[in-house]
N, C-alpha and C. Protein backbone atom coordinates (compact mmCIF):
# COMPACT_ATOMS: atom_id res chain seq x y z
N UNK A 1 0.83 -1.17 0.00
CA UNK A 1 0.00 0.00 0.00
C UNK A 1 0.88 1.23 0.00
N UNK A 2 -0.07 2.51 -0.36
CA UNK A 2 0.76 3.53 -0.05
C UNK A 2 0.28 4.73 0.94
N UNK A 3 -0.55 4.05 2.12
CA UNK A 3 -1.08 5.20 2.75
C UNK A 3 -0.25 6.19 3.17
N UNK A 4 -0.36 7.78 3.56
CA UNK A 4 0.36 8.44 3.87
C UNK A 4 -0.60 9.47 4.61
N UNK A 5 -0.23 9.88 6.16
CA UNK A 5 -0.96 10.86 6.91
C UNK A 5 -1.31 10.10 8.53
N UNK A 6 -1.94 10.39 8.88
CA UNK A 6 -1.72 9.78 10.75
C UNK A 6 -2.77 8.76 10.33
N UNK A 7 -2.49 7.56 11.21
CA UNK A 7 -3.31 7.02 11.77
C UNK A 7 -4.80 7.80 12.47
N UNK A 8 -5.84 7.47 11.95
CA UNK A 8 -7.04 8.39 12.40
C UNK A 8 -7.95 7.79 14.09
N UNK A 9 -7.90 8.56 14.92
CA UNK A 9 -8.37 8.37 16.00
C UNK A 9 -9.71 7.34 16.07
N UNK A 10 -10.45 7.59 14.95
CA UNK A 10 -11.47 6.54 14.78
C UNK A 10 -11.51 5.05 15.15
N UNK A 11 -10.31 4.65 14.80
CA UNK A 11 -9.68 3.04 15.02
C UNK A 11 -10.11 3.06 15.60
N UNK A 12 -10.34 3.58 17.43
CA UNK A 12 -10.91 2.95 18.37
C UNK A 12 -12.18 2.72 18.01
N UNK A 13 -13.21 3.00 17.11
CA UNK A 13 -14.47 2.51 16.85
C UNK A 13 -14.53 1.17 16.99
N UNK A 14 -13.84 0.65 16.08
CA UNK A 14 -13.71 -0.49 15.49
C UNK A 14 -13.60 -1.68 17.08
N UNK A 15 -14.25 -2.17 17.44
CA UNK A 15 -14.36 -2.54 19.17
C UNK A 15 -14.34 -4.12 18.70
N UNK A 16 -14.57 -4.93 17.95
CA UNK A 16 -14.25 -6.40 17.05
C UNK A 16 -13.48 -6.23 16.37
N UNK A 17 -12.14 -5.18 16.17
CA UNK A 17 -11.14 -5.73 15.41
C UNK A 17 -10.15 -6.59 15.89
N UNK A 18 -9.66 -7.83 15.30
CA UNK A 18 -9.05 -8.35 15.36
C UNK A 18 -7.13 -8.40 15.00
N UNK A 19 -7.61 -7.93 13.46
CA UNK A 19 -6.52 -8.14 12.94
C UNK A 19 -5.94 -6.52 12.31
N UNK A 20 -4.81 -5.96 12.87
CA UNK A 20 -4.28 -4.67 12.25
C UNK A 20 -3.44 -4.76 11.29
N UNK A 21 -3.52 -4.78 10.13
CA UNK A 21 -2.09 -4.71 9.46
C UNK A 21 -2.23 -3.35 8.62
N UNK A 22 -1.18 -1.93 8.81
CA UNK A 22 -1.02 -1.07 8.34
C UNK A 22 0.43 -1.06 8.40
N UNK A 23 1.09 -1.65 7.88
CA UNK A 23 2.77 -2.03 7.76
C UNK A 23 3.06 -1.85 6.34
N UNK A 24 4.32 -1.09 6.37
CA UNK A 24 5.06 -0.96 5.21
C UNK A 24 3.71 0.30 3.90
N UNK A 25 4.00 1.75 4.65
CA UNK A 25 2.83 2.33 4.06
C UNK A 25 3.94 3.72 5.12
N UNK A 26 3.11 4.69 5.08
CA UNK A 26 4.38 6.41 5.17
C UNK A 26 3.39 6.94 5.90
N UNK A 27 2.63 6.34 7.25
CA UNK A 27 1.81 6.73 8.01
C UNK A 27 2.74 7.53 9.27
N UNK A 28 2.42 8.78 9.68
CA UNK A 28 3.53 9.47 10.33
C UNK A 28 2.70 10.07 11.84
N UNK A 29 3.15 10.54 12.10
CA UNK A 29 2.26 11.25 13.81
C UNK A 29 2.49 9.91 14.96
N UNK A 30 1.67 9.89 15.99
CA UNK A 30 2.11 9.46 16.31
C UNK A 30 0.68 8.12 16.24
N UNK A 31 0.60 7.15 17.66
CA UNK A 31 -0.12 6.39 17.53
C UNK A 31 -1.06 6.68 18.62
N UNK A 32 -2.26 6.56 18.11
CA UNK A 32 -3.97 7.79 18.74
C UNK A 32 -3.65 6.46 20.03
N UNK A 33 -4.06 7.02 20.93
CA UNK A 33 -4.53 6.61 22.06
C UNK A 33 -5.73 5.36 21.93
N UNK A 34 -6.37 5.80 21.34
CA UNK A 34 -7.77 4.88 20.59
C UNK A 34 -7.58 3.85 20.46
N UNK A 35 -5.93 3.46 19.97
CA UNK A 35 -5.71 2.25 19.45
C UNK A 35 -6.06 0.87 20.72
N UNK A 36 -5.37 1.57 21.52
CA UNK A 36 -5.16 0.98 22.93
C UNK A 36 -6.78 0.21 23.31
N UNK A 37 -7.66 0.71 22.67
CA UNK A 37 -8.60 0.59 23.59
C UNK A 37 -9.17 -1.46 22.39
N UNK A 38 -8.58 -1.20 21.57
CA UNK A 38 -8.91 -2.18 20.68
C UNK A 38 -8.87 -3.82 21.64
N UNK A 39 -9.73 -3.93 22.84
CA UNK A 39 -8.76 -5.35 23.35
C UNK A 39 -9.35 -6.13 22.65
N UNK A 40 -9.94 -6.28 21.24
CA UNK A 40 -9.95 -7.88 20.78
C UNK A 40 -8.73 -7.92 19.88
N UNK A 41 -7.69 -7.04 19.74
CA UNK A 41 -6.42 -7.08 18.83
C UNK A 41 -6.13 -8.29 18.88
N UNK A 42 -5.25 -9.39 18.46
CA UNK A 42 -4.84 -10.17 18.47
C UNK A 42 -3.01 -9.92 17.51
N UNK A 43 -3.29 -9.65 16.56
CA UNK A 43 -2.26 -8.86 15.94
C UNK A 43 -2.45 -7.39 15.41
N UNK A 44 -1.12 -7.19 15.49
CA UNK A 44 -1.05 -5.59 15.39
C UNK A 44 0.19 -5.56 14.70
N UNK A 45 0.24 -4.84 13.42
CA UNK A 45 1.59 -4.46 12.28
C UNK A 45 1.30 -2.89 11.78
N UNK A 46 2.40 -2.44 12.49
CA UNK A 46 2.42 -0.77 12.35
C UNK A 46 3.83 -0.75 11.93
N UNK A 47 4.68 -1.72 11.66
CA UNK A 47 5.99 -1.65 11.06
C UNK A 47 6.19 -0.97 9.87
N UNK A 48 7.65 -0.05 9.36
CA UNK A 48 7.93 0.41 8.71
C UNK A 48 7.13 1.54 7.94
N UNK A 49 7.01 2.27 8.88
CA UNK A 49 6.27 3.74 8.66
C UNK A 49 7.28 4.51 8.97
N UNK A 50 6.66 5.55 9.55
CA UNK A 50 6.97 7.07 10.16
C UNK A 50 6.51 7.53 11.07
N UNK A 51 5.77 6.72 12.04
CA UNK A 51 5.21 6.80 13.53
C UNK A 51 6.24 7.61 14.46
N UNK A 52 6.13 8.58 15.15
CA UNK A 52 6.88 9.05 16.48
C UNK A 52 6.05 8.94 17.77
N UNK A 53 7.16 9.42 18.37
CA UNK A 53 6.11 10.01 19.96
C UNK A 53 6.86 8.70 20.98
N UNK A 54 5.69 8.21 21.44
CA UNK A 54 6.10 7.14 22.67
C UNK A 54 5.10 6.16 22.90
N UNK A 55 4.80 4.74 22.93
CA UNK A 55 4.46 4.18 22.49
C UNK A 55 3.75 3.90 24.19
N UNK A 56 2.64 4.36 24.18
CA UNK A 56 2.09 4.00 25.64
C UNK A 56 1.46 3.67 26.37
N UNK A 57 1.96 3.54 27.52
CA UNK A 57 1.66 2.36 28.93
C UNK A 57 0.17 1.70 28.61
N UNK A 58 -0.67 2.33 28.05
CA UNK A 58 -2.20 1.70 27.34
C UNK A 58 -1.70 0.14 26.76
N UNK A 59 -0.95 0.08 26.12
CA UNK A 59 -0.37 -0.81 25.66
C UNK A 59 -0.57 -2.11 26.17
N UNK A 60 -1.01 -2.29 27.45
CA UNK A 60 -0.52 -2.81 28.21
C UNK A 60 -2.72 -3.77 28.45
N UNK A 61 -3.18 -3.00 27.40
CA UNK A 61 -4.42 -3.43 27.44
C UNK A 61 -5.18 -4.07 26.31
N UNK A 62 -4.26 -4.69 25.61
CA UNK A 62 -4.20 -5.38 24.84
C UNK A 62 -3.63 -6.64 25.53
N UNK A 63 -4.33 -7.65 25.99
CA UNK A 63 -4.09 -8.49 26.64
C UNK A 63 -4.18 -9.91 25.45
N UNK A 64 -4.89 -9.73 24.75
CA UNK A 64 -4.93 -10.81 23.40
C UNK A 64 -3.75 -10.76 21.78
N UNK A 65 -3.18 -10.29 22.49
CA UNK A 65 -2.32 -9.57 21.47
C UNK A 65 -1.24 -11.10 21.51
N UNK A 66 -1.15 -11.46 20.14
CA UNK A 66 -0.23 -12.37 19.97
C UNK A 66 0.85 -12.26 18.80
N UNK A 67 0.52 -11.59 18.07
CA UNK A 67 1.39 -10.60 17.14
C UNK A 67 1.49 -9.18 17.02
N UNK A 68 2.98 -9.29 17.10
CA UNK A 68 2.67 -7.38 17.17
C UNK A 68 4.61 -7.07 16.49
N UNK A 69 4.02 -5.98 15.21
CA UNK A 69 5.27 -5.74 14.91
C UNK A 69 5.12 -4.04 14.34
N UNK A 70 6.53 -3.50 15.14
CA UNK A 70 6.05 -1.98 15.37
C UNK A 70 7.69 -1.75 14.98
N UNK A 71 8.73 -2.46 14.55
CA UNK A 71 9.64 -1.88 14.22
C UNK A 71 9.89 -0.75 13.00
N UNK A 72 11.03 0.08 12.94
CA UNK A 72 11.06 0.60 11.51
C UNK A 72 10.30 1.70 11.61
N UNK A 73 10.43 2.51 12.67
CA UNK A 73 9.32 3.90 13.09
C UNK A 73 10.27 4.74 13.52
N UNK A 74 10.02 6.06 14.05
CA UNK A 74 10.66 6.54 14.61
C UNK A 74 10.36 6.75 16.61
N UNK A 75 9.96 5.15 17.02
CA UNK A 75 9.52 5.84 18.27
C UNK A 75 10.54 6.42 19.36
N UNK A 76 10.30 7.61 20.33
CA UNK A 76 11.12 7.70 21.16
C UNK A 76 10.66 6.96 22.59
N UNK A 77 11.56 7.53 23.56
CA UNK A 77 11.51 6.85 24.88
C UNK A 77 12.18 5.33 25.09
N UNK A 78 11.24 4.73 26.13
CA UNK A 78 11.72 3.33 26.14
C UNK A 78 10.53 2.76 25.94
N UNK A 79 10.19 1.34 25.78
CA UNK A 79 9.30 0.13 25.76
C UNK A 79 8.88 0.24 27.43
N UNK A 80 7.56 0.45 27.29
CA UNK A 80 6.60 0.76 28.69
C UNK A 80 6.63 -0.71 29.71
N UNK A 81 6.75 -0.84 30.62
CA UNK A 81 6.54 -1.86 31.11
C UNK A 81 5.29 -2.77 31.17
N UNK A 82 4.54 -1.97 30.85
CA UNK A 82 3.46 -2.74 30.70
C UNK A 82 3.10 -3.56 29.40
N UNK A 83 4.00 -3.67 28.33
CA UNK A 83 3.77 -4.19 27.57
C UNK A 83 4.60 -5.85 27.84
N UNK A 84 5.06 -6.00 28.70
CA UNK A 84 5.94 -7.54 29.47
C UNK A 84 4.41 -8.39 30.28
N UNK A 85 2.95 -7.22 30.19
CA UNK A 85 2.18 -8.28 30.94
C UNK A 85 1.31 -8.74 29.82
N UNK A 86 1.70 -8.85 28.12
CA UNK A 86 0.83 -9.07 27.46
C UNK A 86 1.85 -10.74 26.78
N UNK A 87 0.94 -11.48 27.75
CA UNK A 87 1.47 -12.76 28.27
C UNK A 87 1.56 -13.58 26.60
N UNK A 88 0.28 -13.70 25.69
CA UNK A 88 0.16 -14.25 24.35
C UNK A 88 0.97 -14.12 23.36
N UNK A 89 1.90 -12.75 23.47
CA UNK A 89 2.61 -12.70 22.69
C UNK A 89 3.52 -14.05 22.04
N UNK A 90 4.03 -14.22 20.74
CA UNK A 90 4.87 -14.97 20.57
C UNK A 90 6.00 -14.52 20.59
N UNK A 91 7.04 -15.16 19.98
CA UNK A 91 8.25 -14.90 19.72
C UNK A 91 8.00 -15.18 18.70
């Protein structure tokens, strides 16, 4: 794809999404708060954009989350601790 412009706060509508893939696309700003609220995520691909900011502690409410790939951004800070209690993840 070639989306380009923020991620739109709306996502959080979406309350049965499952599956995110917006990877490899020139999506920039940072990541809406909204997202967080998605707990039927299961996977989540926000890799290789243009994302900033700080990737946060909400994170941590996504408890079904078993894929998740967010490299290839520009985030700052560190990795929130709360993302170590989202147990499903794989490797």
């Amino acid at each position: 794809n070639d989306f380009e412009g923020s991620v739109s706060t709306s996502i959080g509508k979406l309350s049965m999404l499952e599956k995110l893939a917006l990877h490899i696309n020139g999506f920039t700003g940072t990541i809406p708060e909204t997202l967080y609220d998605l707990t039927s995520l299961t996977s989540l691909e926000l890799n290789e954009n243009d994302l900033r900011g700080s990737i946060s502690p909400k994170i941590g409410n996504l408890q079904n989350m078993e894929i998740m790939f967010m490299d290839s951004n520009r985030f700052s800070d560190s990795i929130p601790e709360s993302i170590y209690t989202l147990t499903s993840l794989k490797s």
